[in-house]
Protein backbone atom coordinates (compact mmCIF):
# COMPACT_ATOMS: atom_id res chain seq x y z
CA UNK A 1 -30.91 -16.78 -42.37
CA UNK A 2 -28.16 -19.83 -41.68
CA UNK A 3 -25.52 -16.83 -41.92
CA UNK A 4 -27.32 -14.08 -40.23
CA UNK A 5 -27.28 -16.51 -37.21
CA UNK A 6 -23.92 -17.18 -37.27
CA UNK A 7 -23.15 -13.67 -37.42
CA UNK A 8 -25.09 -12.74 -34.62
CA UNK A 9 -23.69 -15.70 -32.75
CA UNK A 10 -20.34 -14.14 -33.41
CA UNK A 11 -20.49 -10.49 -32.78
CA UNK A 12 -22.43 -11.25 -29.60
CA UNK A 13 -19.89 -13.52 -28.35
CA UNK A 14 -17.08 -12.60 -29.31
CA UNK A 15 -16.78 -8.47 -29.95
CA UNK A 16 -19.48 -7.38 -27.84
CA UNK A 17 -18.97 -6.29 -24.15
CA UNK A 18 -20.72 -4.94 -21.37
CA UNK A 19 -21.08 -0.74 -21.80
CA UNK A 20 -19.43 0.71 -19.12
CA UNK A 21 -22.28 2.66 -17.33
CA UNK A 22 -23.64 -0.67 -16.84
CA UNK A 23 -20.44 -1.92 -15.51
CA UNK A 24 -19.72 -2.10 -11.62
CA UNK A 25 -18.40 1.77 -12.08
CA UNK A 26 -22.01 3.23 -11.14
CA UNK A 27 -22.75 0.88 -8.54
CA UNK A 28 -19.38 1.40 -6.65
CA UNK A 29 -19.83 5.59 -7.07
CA UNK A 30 -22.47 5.45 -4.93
CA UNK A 31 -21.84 2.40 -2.77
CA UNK A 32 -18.80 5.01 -1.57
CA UNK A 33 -21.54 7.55 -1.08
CA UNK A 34 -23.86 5.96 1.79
CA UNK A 35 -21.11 6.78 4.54
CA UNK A 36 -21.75 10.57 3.35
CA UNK A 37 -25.55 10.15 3.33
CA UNK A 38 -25.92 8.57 6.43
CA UNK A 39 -23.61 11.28 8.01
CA UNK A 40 -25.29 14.53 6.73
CA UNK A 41 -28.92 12.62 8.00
CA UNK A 42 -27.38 11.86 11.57
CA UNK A 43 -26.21 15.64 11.60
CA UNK A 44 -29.83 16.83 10.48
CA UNK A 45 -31.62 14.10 12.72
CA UNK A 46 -29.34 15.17 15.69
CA UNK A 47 -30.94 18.91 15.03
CA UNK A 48 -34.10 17.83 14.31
CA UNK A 49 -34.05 16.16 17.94
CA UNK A 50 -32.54 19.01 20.06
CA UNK A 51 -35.08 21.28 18.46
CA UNK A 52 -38.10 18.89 19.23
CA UNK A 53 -37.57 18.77 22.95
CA UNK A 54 -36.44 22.24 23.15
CA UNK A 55 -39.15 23.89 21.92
CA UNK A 56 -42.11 21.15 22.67
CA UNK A 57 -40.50 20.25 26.20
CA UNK A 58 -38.29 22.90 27.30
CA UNK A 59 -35.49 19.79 28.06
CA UNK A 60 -32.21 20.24 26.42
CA UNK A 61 -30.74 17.20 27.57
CA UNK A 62 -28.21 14.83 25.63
CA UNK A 63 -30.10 11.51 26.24
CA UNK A 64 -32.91 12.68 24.18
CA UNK A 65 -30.55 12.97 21.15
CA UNK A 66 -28.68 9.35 21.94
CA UNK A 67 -30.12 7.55 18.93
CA UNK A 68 -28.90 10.29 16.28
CA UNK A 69 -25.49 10.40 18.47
CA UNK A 70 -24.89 6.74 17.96
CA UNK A 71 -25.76 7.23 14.34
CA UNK A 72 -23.21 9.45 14.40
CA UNK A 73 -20.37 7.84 15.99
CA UNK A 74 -21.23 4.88 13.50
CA UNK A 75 -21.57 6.61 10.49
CA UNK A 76 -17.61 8.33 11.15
CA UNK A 77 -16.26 5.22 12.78
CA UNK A 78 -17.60 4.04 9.10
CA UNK A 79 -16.20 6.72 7.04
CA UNK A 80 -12.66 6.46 8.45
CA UNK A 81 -12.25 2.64 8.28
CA UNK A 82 -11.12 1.42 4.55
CA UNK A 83 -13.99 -1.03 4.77
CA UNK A 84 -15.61 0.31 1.34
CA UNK A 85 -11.77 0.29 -0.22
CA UNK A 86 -11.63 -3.82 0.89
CA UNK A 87 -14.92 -3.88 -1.06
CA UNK A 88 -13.67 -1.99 -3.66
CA UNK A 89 -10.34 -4.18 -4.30
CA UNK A 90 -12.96 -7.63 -4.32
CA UNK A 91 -15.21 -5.85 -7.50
CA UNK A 92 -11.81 -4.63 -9.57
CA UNK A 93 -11.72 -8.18 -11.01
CA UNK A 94 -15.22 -7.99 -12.31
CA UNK A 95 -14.54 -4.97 -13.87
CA UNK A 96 -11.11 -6.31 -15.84
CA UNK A 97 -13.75 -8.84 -16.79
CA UNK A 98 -16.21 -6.18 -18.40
CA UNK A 99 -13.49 -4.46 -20.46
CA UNK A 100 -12.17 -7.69 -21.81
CA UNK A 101 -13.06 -9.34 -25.27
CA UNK A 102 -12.28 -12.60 -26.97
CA UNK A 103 -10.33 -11.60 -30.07
């Protein structure tokens, strides 16, 4: 029992490491996705509102759609900054980490 311990001890300790779909790989994936998301539901919420108050009001103005336009504009000023590749840079230590053993 003494050695099974001390086995154990050592294999988790020392060989073991974290499997890489539980690494920061998955998390990252779609951490670079939300951009994406949020634009495609800023293009459908923009159509969803000019088809609203056309067909319930008979108004086809602009102003109506301002939230979903602001989405918008946010969601691409977003996607063309490299703030997710800043991000990225501060989680490829922890993922040197996860691929390193102490042999």
């Amino acid at each position: 029992m003494i050695l099974n311990y001390w086995a154990n001890k050592y294999v988790f300790l020392r060989r073991m490491r974290v499997p890489e779909q539980l690494s920061s790989l998955m998390p990252t994936f779609f951490a670079n996705l939300i951009p994406y998301y949020a634009l495609i539901w800023s293009l459908d919420l923009m159509l969803f509102y000019r088809t609203l108050f056309n067909e319930l009001f008979g108004v086809s103005s602009p102003v109506k759609a301002a939230p979903a336009l602001g989405i918008l504009i946010f969601t691409i000023i977003i996607i063309l900054l490299p703030i997710r590749s800043f991000i990225n840079r501060c989680h490829e230590g922890d993922r040197a980490y996860a691929k390193e053993t102490y042999d």
